[in-house]
PDB file of N, CA and C in Angstrom:
ATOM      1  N   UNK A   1       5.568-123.138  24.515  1.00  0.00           N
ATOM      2  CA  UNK A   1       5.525-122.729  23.122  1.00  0.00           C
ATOM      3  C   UNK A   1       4.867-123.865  22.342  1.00  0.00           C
ATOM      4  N   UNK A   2       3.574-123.670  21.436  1.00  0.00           N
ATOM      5  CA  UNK A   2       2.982-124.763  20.519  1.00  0.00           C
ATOM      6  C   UNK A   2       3.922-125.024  19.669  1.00  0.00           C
ATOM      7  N   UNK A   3       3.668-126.315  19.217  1.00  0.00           N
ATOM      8  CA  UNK A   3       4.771-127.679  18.285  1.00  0.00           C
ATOM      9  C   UNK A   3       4.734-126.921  17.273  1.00  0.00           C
ATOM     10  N   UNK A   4       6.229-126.603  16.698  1.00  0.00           N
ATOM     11  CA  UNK A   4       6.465-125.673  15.410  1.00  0.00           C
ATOM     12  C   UNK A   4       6.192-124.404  15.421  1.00  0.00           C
ATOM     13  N   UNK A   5       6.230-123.874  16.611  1.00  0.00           N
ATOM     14  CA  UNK A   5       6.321-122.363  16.685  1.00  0.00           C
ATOM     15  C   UNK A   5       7.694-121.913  17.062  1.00  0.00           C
ATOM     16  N   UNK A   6       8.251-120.926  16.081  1.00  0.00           N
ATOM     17  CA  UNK A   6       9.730-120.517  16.258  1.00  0.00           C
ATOM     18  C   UNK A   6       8.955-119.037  17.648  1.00  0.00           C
ATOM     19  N   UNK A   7      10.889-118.869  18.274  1.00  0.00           N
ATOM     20  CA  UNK A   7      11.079-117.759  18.662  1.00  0.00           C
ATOM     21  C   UNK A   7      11.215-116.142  17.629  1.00  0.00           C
ATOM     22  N   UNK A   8      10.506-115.322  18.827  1.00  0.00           N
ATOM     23  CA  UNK A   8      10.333-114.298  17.739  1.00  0.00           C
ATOM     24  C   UNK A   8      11.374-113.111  18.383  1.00  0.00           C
ATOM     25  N   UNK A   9      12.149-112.665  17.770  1.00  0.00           N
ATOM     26  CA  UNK A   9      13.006-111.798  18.287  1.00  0.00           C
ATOM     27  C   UNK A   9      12.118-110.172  18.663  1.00  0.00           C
ATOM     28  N   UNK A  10      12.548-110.077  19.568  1.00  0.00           N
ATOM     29  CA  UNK A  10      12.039-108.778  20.087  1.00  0.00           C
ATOM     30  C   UNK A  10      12.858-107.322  20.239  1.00  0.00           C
ATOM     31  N   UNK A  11      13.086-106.255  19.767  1.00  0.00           N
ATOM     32  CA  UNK A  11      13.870-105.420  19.894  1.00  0.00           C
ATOM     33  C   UNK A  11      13.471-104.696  20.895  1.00  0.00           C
ATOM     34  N   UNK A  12      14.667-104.645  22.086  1.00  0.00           N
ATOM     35  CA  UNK A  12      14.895-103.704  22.856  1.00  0.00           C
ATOM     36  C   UNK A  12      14.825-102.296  23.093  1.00  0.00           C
ATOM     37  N   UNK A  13      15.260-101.845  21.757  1.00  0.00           N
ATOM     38  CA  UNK A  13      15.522-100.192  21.726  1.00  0.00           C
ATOM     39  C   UNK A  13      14.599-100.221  20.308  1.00  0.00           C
ATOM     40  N   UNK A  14      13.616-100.078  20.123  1.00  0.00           N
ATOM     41  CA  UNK A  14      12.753 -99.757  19.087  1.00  0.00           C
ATOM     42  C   UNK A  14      13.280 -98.375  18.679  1.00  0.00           C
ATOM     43  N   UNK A  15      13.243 -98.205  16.900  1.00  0.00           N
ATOM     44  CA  UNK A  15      13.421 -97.397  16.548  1.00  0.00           C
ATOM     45  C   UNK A  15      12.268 -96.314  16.534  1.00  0.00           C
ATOM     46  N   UNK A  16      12.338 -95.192  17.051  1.00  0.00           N
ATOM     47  CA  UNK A  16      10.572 -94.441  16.921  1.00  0.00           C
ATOM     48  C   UNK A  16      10.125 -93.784  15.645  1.00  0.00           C
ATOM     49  N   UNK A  17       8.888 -93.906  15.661  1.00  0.00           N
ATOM     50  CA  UNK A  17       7.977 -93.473  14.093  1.00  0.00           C
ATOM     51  C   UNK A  17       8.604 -92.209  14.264  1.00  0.00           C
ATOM     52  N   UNK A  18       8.891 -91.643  12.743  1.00  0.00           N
ATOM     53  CA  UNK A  18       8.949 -90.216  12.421  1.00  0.00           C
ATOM     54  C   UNK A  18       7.920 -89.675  12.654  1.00  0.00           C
ATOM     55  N   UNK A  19       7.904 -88.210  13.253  1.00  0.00           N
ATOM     56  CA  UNK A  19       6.960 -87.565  13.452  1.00  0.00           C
ATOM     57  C   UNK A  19       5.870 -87.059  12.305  1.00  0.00           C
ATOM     58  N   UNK A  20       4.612 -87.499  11.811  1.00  0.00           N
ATOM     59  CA  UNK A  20       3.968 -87.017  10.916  1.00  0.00           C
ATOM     60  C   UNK A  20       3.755 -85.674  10.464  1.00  0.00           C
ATOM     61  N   UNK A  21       4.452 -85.237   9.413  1.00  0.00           N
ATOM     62  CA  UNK A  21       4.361 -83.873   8.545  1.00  0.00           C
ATOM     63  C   UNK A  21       3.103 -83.502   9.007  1.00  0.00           C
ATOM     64  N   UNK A  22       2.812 -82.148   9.500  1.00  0.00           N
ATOM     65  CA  UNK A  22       1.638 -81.486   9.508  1.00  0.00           C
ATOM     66  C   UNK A  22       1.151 -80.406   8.550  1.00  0.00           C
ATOM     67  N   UNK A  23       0.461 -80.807   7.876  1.00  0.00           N
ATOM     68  CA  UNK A  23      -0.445 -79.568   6.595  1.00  0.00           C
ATOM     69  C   UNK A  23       0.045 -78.490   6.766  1.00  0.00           C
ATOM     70  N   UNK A  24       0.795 -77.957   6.101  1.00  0.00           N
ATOM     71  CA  UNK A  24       1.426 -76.094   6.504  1.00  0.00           C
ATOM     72  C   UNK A  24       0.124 -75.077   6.089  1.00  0.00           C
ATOM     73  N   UNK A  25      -0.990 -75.412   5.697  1.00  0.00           N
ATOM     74  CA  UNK A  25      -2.151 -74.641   4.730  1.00  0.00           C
ATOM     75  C   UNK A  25      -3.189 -74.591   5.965  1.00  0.00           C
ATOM     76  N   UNK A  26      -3.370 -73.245   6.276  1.00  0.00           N
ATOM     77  CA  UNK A  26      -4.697 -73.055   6.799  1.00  0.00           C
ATOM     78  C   UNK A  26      -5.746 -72.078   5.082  1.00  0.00           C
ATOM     79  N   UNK A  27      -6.896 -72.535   5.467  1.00  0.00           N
ATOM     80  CA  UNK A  27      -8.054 -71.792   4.375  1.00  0.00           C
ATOM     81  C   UNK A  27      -8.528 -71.042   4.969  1.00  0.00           C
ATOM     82  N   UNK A  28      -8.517 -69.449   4.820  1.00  0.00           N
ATOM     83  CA  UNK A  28      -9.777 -68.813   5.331  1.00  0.00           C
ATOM     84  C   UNK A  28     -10.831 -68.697   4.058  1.00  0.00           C
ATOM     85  N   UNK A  29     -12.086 -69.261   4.556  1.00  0.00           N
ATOM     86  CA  UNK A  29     -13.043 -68.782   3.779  1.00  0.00           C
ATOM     87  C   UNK A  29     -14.446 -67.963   4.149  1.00  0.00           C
ATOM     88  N   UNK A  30     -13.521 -66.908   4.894  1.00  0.00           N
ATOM     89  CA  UNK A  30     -14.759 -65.647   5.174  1.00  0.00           C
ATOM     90  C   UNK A  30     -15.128 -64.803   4.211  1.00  0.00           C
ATOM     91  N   UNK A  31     -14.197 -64.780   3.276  1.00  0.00           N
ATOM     92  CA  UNK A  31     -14.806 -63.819   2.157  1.00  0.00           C
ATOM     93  C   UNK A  31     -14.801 -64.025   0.986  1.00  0.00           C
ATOM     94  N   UNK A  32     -15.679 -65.980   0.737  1.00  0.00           N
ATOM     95  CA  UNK A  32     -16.272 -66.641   0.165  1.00  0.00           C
ATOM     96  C   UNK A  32     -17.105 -65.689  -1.501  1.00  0.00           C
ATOM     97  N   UNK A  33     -17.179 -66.267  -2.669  1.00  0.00           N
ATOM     98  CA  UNK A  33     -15.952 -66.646  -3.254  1.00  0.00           C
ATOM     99  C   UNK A  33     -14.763 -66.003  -3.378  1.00  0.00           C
ATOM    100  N   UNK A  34     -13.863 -65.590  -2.759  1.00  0.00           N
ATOM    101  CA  UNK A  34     -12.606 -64.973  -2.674  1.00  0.00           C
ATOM    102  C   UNK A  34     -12.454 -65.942  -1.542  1.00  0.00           C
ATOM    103  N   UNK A  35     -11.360 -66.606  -1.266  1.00  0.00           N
ATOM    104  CA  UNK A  35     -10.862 -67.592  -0.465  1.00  0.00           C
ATOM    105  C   UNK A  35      -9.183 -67.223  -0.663  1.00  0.00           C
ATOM    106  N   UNK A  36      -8.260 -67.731   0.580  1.00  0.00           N
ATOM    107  CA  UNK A  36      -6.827 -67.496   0.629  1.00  0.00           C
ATOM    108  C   UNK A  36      -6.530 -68.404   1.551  1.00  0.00           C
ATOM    109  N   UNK A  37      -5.517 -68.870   0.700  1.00  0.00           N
ATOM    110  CA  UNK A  37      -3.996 -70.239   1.541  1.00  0.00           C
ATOM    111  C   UNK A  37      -2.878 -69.429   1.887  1.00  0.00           C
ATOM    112  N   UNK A  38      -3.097 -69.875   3.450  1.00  0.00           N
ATOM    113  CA  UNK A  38      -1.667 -69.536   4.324  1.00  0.00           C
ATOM    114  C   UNK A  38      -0.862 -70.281   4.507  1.00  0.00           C
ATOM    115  N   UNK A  39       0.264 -70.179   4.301  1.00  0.00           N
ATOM    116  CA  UNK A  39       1.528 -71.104   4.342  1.00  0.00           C
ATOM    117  C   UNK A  39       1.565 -70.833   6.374  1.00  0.00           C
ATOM    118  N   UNK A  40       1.028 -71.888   6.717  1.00  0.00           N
ATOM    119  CA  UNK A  40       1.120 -71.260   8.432  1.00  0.00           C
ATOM    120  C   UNK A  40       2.607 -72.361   8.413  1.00  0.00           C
ATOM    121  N   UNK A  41       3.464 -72.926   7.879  1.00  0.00           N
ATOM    122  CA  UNK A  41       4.169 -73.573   8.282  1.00  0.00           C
ATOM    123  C   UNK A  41       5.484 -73.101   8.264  1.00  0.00           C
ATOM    124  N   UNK A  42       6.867 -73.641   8.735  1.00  0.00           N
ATOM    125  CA  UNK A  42       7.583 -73.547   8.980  1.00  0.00           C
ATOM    126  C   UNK A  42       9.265 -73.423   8.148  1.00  0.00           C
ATOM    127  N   UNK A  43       8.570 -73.581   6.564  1.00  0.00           N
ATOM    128  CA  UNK A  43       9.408 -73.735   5.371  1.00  0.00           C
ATOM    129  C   UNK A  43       8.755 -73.330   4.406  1.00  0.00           C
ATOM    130  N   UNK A  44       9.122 -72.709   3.105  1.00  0.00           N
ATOM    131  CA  UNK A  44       8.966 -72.445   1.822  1.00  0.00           C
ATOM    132  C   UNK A  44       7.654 -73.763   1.125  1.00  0.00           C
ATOM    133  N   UNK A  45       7.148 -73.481   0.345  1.00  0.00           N
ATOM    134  CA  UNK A  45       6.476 -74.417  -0.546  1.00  0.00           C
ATOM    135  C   UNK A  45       6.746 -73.844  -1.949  1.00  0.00           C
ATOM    136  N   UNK A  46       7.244 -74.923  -2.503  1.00  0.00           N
ATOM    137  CA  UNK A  46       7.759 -75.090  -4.120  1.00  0.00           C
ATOM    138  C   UNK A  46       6.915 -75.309  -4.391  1.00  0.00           C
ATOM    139  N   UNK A  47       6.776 -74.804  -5.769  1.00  0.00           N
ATOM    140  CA  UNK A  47       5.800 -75.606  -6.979  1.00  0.00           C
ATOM    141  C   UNK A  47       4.728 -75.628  -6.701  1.00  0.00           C
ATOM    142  N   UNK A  48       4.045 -74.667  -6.156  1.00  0.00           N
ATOM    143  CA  UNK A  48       2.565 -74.792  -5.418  1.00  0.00           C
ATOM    144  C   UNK A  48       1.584 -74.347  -6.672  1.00  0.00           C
ATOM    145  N   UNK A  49       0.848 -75.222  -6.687  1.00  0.00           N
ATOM    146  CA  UNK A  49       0.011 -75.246  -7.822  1.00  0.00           C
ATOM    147  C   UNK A  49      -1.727 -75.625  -7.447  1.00  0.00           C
ATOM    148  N   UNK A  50      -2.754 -75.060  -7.614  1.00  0.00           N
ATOM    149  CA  UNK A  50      -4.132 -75.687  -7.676  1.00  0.00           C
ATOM    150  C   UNK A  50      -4.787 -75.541  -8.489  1.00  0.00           C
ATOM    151  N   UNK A  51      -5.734 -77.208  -8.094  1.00  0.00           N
ATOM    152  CA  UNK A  51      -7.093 -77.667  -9.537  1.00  0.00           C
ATOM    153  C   UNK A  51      -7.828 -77.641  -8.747  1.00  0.00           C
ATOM    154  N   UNK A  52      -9.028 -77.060  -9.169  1.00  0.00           N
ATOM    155  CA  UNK A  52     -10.379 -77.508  -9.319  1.00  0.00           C
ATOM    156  C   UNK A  52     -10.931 -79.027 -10.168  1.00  0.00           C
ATOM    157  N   UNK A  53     -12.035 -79.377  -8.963  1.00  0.00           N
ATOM    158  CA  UNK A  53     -12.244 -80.331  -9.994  1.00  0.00           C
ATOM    159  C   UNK A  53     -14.022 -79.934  -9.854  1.00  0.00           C
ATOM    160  N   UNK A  54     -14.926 -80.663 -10.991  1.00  0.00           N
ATOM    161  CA  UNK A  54     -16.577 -80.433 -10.530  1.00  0.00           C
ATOM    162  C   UNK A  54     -17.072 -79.253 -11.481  1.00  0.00           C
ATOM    163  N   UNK A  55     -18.186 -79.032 -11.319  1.00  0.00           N
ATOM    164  CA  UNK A  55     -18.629 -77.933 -11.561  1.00  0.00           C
ATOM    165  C   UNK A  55     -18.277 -76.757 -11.343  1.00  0.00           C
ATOM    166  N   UNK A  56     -17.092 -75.827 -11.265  1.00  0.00           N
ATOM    167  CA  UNK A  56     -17.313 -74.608 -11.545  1.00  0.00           C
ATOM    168  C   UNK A  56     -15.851 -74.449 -11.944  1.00  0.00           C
ATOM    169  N   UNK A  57     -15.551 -72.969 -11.610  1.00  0.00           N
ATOM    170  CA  UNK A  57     -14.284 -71.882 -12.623  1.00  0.00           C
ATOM    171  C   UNK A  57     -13.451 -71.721 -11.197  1.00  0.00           C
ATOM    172  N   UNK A  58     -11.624 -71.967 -11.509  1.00  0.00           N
ATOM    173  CA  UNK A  58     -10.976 -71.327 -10.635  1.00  0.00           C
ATOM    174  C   UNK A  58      -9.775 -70.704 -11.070  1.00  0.00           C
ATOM    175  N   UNK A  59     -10.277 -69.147 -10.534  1.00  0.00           N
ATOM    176  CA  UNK A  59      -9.360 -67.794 -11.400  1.00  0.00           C
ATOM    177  C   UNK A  59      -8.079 -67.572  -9.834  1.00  0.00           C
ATOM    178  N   UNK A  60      -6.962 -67.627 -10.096  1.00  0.00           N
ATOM    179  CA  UNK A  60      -5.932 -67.564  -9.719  1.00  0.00           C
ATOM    180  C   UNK A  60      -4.352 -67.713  -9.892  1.00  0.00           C
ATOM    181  N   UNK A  61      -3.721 -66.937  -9.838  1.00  0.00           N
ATOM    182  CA  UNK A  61      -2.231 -66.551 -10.458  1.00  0.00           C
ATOM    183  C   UNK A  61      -1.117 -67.673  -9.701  1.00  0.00           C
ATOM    184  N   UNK A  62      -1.015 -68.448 -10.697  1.00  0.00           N
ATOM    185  CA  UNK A  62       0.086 -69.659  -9.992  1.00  0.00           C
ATOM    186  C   UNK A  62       1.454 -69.008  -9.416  1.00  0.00           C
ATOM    187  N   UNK A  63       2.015 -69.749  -8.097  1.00  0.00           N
ATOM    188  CA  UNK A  63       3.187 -69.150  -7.849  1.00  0.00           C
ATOM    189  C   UNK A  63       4.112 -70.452  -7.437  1.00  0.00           C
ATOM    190  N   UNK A  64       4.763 -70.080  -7.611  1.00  0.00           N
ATOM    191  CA  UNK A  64       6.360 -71.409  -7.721  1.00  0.00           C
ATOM    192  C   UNK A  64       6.774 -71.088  -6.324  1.00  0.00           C
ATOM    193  N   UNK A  65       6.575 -70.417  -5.577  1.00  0.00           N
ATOM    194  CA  UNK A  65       6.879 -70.630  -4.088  1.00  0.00           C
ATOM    195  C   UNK A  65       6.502 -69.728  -3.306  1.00  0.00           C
ATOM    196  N   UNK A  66       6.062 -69.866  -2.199  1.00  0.00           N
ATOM    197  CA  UNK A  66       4.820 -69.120  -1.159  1.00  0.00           C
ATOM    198  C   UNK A  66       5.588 -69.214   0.414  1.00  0.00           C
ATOM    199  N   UNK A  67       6.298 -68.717   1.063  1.00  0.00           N
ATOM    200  CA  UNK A  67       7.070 -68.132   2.161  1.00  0.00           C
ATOM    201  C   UNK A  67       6.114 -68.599   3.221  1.00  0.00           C
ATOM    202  N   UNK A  68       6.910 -68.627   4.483  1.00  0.00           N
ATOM    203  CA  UNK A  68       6.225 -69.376   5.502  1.00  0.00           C
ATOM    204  C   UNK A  68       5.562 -67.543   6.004  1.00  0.00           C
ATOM    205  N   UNK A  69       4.350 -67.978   6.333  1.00  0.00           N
ATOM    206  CA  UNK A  69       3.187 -66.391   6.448  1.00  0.00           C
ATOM    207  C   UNK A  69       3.050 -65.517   5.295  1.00  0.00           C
ATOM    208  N   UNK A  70       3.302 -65.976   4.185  1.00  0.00           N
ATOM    209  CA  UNK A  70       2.781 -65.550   2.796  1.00  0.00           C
ATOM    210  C   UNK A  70       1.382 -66.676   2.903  1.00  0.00           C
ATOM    211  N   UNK A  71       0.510 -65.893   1.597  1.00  0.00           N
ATOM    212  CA  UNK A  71      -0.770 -66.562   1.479  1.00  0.00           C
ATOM    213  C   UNK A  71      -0.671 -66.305  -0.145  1.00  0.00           C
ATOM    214  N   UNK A  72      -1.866 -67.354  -0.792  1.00  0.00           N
ATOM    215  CA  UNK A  72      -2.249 -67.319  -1.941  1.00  0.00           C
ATOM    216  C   UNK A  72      -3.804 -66.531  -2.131  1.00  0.00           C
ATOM    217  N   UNK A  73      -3.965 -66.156  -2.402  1.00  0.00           N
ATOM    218  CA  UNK A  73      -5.531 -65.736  -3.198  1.00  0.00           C
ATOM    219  C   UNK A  73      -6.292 -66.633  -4.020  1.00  0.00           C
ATOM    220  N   UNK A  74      -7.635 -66.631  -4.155  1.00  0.00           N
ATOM    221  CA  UNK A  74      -7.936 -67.384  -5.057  1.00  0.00           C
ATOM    222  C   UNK A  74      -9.645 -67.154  -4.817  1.00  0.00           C
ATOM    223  N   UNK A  75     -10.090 -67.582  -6.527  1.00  0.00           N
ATOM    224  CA  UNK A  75     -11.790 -67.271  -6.577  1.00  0.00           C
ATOM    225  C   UNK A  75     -12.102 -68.252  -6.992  1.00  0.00           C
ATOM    226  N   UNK A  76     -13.305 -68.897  -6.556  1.00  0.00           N
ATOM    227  CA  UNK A  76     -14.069 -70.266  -6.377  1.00  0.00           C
ATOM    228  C   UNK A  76     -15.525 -69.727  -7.218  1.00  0.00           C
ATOM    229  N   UNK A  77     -15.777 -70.189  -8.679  1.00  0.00           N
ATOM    230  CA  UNK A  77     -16.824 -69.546  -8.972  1.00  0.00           C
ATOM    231  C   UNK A  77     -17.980 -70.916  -9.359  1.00  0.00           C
ATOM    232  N   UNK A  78     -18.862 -71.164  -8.709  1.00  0.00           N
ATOM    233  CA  UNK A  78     -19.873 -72.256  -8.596  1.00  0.00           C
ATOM    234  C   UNK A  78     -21.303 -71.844  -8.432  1.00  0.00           C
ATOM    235  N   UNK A  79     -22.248 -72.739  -8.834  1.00  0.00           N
ATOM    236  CA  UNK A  79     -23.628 -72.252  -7.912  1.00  0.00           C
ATOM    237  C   UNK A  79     -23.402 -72.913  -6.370  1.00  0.00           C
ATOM    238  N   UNK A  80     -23.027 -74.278  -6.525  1.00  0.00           N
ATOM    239  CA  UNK A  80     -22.568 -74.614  -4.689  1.00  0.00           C
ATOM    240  C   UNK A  80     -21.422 -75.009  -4.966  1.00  0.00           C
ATOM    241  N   UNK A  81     -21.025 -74.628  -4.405  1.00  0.00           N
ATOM    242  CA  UNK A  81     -19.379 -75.074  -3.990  1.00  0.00           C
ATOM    243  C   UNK A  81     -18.996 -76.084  -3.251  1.00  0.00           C
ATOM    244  N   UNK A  82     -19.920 -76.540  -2.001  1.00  0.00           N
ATOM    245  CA  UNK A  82     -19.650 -77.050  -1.401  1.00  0.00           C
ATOM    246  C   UNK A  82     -19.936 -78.882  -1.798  1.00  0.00           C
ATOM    247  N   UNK A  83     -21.057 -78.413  -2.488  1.00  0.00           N
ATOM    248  CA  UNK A  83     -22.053 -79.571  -3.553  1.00  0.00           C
ATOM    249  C   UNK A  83     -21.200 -80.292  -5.151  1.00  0.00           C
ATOM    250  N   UNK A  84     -20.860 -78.972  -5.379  1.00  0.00           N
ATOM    251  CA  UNK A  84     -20.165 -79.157  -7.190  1.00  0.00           C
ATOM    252  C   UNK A  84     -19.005 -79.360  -7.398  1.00  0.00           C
ATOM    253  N   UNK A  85     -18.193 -79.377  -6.390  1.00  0.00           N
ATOM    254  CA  UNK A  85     -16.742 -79.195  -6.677  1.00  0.00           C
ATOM    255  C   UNK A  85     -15.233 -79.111  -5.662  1.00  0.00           C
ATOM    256  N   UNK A  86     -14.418 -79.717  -5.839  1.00  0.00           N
ATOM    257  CA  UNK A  86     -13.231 -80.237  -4.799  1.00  0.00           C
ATOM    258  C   UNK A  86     -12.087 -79.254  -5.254  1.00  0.00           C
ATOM    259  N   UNK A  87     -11.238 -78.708  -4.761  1.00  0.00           N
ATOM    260  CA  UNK A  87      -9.879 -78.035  -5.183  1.00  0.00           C
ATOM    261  C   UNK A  87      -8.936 -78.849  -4.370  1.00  0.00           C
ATOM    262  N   UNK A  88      -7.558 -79.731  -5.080  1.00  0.00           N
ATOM    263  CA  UNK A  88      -6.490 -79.929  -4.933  1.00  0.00           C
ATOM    264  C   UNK A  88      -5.493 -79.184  -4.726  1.00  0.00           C
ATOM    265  N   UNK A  89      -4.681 -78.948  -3.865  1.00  0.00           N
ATOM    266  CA  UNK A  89      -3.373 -78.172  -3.602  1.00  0.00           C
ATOM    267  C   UNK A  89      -2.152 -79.154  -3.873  1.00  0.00           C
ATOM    268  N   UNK A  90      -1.351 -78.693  -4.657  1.00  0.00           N
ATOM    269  CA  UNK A  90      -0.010 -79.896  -4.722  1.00  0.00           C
ATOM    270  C   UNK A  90       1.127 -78.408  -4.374  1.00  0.00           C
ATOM    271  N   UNK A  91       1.833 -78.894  -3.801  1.00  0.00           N
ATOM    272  CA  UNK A  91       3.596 -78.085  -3.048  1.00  0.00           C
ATOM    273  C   UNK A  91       4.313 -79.554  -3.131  1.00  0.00           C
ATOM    274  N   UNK A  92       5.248 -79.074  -3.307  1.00  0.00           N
ATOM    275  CA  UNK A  92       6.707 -79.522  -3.199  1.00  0.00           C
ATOM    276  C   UNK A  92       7.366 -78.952  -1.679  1.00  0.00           C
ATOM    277  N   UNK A  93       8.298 -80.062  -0.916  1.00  0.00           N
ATOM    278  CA  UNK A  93       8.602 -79.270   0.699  1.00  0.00           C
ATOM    279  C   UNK A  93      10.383 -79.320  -0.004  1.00  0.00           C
ATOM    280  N   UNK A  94      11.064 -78.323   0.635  1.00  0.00           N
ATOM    281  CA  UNK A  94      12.758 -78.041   1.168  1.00  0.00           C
ATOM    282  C   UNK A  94      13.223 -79.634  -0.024  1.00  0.00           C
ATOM    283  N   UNK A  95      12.691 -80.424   0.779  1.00  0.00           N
ATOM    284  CA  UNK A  95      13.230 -82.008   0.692  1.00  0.00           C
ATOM    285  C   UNK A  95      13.105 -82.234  -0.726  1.00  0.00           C
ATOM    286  N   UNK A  96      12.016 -82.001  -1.892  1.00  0.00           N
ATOM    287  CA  UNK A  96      11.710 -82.399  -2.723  1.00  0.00           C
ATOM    288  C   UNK A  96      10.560 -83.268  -2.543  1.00  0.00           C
ATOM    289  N   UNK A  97      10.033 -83.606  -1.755  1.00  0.00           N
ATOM    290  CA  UNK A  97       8.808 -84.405  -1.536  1.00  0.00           C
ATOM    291  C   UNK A  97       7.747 -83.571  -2.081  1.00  0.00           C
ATOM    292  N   UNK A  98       6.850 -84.430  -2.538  1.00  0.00           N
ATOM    293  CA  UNK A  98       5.580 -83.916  -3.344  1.00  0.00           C
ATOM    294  C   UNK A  98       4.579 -83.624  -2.409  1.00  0.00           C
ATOM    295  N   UNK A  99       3.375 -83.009  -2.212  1.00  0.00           N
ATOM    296  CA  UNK A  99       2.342 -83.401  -1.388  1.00  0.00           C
ATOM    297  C   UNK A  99       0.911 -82.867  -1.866  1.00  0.00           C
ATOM    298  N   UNK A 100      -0.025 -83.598  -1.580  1.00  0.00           N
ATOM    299  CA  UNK A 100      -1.570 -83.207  -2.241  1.00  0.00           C
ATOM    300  C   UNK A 100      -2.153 -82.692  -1.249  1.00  0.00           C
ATOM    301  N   UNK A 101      -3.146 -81.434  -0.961  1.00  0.00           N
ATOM    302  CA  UNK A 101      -3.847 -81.716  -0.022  1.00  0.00           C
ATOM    303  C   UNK A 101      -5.461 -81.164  -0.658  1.00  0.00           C
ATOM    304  N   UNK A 102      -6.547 -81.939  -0.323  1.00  0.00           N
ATOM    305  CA  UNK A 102      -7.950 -81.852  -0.882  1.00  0.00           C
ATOM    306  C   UNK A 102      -8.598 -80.708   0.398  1.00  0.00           C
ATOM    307  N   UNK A 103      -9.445 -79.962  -0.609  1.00  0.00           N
ATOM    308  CA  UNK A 103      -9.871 -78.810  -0.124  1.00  0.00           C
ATOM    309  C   UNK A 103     -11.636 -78.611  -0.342  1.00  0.00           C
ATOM    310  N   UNK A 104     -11.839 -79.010   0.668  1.00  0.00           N
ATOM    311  CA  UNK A 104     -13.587 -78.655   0.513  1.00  0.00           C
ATOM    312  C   UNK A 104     -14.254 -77.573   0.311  1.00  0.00           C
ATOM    313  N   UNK A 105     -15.204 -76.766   0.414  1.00  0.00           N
ATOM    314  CA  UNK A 105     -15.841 -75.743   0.144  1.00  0.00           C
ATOM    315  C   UNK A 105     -16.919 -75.924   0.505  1.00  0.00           C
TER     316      UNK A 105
END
């Protein structure tokens, strides 16, 4: 051991990482601008709310909670979409935890 180097304690039984939350939202966007969020996950989403941000208009009926295989609707109105503009998804999970998720086009 080099001069003035302490011992470093090592744990035996490591505690293991929580398993990382997986996105409950699949997008279909086949029938572009008309687009829909599936709750493919395994619990309720609270407070589910989306922004647009960029260049264009987004027409859709907010809902305070979306069932696991319920979907949202929603119209994306841009000249590019993919070019002009980002949509944010925010839900709330069971727990009260917040969550964002960014949505391309």
């Amino acid at each position: 051991m080099p001069h003035g180097a302490r011992p470093v304690a090592v744990d035996a039984h490591p505690v293991p990482s929580p398993i990382a939350y997986r996105v409950p939202w699949q997008i279909d966007r086949s029938r572009a601008p008309w687009y829909a969020l599936h709750n493919t996950g395994d619990e309720p989403a609270h407070g589910v709310h989306l922004s647009l941000f960029g260049d264009g208009r987004l027409l859709w009926q907010p809902l305070l909670r979306v069932e696991p295989g319920e979907h949202v609707s929603f119209v994306v109105r841009a000249d590019d979409p993919a070019r002009d503009c980002v949509a944010v998804l925010r839900w709330f999970r069971t727990s009260g935890e917040e969550y964002l998720w960014r949505i391309a086009f």
